[in-house]
N, C-alpha and C. Protein backbone atom coordinates (compact mmCIF):
# COMPACT_ATOMS: atom_id res chain seq x y z
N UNK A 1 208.60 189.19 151.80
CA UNK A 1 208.87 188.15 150.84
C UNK A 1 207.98 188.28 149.62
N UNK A 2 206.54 188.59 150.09
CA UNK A 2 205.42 188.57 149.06
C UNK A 2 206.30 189.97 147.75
N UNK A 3 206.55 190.72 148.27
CA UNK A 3 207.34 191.77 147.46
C UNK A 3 208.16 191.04 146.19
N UNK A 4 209.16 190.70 146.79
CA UNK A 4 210.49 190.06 146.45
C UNK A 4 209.89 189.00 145.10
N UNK A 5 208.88 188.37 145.27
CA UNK A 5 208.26 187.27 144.73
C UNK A 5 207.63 188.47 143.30
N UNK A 6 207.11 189.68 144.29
CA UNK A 6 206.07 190.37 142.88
C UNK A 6 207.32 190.99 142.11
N UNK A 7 208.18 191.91 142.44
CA UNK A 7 209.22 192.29 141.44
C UNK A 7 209.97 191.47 141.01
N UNK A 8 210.00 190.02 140.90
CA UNK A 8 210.75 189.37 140.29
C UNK A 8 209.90 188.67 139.20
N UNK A 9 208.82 188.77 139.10
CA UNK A 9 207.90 188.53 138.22
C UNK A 9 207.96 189.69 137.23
N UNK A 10 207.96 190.95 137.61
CA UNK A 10 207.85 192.01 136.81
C UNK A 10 209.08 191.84 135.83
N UNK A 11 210.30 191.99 136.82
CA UNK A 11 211.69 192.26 136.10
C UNK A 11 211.86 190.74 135.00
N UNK A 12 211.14 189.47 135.15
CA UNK A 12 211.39 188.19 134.51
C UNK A 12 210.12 189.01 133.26
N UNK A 13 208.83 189.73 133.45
CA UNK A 13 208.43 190.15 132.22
C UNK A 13 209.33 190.85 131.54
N UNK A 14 209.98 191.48 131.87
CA UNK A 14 210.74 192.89 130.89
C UNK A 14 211.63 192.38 130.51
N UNK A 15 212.17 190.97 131.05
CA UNK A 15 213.60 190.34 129.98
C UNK A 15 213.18 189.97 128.50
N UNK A 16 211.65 189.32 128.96
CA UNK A 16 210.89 188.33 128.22
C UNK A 16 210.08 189.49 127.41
N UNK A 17 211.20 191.28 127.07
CA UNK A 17 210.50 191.76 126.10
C UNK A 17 209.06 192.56 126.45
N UNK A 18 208.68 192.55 127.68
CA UNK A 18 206.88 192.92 128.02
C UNK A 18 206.91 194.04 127.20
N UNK A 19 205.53 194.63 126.99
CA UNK A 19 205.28 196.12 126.97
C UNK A 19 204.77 196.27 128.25
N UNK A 20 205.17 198.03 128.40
CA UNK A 20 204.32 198.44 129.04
C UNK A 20 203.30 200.04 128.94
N UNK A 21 202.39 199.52 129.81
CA UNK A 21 200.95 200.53 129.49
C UNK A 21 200.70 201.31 130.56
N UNK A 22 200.75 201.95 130.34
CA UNK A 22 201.04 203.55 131.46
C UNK A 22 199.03 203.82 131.42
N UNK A 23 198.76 203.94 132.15
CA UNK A 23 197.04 204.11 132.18
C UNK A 23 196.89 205.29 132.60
N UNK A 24 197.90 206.33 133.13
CA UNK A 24 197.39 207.67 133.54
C UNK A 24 196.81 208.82 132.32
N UNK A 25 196.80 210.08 132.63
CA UNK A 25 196.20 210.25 131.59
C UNK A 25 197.37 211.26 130.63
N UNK A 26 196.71 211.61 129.68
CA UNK A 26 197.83 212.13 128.72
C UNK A 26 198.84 213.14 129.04
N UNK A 27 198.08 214.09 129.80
CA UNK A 27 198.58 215.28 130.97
C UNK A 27 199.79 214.50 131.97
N UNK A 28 199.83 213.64 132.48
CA UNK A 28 200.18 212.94 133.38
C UNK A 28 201.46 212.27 132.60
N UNK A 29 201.04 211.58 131.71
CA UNK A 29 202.02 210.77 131.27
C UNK A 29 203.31 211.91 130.06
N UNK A 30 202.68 213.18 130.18
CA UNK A 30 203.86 213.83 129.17
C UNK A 30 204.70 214.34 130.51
N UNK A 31 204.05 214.71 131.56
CA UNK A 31 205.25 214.65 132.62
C UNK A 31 206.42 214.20 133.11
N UNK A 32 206.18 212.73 132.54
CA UNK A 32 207.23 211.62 132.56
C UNK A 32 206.67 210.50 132.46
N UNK A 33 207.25 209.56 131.74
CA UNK A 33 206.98 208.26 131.77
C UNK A 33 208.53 207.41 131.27
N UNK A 34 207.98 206.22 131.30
CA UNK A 34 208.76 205.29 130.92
C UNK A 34 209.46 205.39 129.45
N UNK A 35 210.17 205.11 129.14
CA UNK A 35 211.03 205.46 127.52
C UNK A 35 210.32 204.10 127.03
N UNK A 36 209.64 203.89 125.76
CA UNK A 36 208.99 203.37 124.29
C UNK A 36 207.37 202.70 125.20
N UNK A 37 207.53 203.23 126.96
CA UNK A 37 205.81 202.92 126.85
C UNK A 37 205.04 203.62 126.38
N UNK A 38 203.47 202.94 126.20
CA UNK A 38 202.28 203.45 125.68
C UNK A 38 201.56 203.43 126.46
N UNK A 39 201.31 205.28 126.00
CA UNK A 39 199.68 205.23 126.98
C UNK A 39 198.64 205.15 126.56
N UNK A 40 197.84 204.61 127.62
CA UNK A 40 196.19 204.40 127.08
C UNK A 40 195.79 204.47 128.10
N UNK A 41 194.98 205.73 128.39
CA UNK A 41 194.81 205.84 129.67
C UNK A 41 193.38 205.30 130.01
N UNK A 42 193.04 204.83 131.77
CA UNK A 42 192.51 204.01 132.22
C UNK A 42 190.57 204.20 131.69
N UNK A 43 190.55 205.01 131.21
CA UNK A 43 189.34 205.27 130.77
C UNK A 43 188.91 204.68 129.30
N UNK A 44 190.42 204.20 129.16
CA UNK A 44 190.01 203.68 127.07
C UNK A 44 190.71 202.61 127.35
N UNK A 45 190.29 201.83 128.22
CA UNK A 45 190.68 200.47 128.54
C UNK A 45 189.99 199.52 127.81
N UNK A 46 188.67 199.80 128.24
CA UNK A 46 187.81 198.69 127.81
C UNK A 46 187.77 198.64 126.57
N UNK A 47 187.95 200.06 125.59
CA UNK A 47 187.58 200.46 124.42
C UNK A 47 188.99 200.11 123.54
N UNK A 48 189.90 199.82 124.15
CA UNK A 48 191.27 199.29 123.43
C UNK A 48 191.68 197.77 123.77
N UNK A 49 190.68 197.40 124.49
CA UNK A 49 191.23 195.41 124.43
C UNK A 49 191.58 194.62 123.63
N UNK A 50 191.27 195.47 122.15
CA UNK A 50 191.48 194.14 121.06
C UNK A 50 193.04 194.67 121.00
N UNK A 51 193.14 196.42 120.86
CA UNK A 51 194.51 196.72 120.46
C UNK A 51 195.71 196.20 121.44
N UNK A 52 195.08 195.96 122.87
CA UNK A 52 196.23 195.44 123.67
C UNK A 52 196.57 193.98 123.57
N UNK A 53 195.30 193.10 122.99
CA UNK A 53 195.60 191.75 122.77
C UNK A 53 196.52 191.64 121.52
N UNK A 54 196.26 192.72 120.70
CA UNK A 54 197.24 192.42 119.40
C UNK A 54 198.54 192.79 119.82
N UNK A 55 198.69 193.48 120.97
CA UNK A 55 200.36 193.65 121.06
C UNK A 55 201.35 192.26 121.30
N UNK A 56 200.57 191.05 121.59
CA UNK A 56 201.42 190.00 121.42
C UNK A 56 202.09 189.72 122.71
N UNK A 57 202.49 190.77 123.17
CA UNK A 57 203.80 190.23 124.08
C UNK A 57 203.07 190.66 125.39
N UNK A 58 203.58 190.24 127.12
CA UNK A 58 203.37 190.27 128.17
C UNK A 58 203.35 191.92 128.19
N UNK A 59 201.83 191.62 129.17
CA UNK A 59 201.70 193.42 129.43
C UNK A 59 202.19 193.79 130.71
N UNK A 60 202.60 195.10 131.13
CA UNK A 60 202.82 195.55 132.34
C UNK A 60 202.08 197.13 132.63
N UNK A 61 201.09 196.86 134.18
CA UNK A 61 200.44 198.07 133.78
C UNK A 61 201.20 199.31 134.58
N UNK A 62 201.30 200.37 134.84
CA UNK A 62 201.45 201.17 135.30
C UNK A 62 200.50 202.33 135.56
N UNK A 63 200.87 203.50 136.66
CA UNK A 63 200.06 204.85 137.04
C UNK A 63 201.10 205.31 137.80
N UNK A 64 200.29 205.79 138.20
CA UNK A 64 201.25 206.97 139.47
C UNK A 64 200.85 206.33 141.05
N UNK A 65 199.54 205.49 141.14
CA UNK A 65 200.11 204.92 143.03
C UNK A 65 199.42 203.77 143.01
N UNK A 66 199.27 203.52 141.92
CA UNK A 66 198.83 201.91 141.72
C UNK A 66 197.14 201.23 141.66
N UNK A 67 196.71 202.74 141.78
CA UNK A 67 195.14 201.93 141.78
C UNK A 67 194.84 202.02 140.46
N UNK A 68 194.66 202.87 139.22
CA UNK A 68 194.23 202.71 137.91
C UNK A 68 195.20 201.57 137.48
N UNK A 69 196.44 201.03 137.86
CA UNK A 69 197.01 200.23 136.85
C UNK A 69 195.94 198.78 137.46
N UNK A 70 195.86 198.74 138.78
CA UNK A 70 194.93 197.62 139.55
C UNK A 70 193.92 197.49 139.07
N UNK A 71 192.70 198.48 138.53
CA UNK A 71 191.60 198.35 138.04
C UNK A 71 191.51 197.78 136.88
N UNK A 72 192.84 198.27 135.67
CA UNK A 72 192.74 197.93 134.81
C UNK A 72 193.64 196.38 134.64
N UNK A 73 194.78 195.90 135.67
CA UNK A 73 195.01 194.42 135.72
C UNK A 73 193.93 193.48 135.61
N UNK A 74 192.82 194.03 136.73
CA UNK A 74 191.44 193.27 136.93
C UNK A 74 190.79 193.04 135.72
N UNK A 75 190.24 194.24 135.07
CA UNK A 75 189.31 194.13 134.01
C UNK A 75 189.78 192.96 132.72
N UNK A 76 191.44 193.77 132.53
CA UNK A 76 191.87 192.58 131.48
C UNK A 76 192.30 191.19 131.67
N UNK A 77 192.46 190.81 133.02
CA UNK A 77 192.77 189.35 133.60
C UNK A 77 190.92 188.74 133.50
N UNK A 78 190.11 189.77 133.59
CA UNK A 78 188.62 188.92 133.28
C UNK A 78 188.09 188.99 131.69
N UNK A 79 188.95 189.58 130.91
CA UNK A 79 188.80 190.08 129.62
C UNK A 79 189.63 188.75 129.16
N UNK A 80 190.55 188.07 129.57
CA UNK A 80 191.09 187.04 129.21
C UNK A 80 192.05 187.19 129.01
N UNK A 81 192.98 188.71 129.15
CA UNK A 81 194.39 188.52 128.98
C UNK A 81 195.12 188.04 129.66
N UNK A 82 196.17 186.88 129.55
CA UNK A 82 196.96 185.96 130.17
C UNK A 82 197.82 186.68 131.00
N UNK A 83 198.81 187.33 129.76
CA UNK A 83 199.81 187.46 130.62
C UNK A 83 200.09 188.80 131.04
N UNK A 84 199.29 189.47 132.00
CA UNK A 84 199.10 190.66 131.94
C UNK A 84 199.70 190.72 133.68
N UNK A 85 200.93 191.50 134.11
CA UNK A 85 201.03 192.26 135.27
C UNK A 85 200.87 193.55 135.70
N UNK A 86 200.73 193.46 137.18
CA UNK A 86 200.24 195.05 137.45
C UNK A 86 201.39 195.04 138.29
N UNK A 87 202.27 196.10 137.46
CA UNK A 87 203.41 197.04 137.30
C UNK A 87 203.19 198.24 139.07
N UNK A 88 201.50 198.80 139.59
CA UNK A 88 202.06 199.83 140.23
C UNK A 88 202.35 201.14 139.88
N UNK A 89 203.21 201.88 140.52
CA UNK A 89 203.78 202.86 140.48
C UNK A 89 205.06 202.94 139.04
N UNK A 90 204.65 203.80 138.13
CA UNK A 90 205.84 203.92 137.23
C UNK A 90 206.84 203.80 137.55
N UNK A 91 207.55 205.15 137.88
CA UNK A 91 208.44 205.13 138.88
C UNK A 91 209.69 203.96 139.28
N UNK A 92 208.58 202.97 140.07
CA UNK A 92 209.35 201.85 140.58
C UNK A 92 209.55 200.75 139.56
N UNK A 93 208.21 200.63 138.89
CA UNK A 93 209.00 200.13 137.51
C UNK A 93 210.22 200.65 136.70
N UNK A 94 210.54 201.49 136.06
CA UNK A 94 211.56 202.33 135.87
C UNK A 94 213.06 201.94 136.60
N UNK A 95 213.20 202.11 137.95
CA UNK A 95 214.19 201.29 138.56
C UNK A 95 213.84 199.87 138.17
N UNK A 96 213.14 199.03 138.13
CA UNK A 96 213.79 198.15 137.90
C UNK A 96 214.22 197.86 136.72
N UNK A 97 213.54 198.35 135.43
CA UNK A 97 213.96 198.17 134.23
C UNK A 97 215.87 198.84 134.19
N UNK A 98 216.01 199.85 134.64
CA UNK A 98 217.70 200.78 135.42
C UNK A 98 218.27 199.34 135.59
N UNK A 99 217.76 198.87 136.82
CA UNK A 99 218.61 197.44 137.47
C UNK A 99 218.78 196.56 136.49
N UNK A 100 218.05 196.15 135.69
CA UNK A 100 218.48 195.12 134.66
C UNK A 100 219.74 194.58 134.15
């Protein structure tokens, strides 16, 4: 159920427009990623908080198995960003943005 509850949060960000922020690293993310996300990978997190607060809209984080997008949910949910979800695995984000 706890599932069901978290991807429906995700897929209600991406109606509502989210970005999303791919945190792997540049190598990683030219492999594949999501179509119009941005990366910033998990190491220029701290060093890009103002640029992610200026993006305005609900964030969604992403990686490849979910722990860099987790580290960096944490840091910016104590950094004060509101509306910030942790997305997980690309990938599965991706289907759901497909399902839409």
């Amino acid at each position: 159920m706890l599932s069901f509850l978290f991807g429906d949060k995700i897929k209600t960000a991406l109606r509502n427009g989210a970005a999303i922020i791919d945190v792997r690293t540049v190598h990683e993310y030219d492999q594949g990623r999501i179509r119009g996300s941005i990366n910033i990978p998990s190491d220029r997190i701290p060093a890009s908080i103002q640029r992610i607060r200026d993006i305005g809209k609900p964030i969604i984080l992403v990686c490849n198995s979910g722990s860099r997008s987790s580290n960096a949910f944490r840091f910016l949910k104590q950094n004060g960003i509101k509306q910030v979800y942790y997305g997980g695995n690309w990938e599965n984000v991706l289907k759901k943005i497909n399902s839409l």
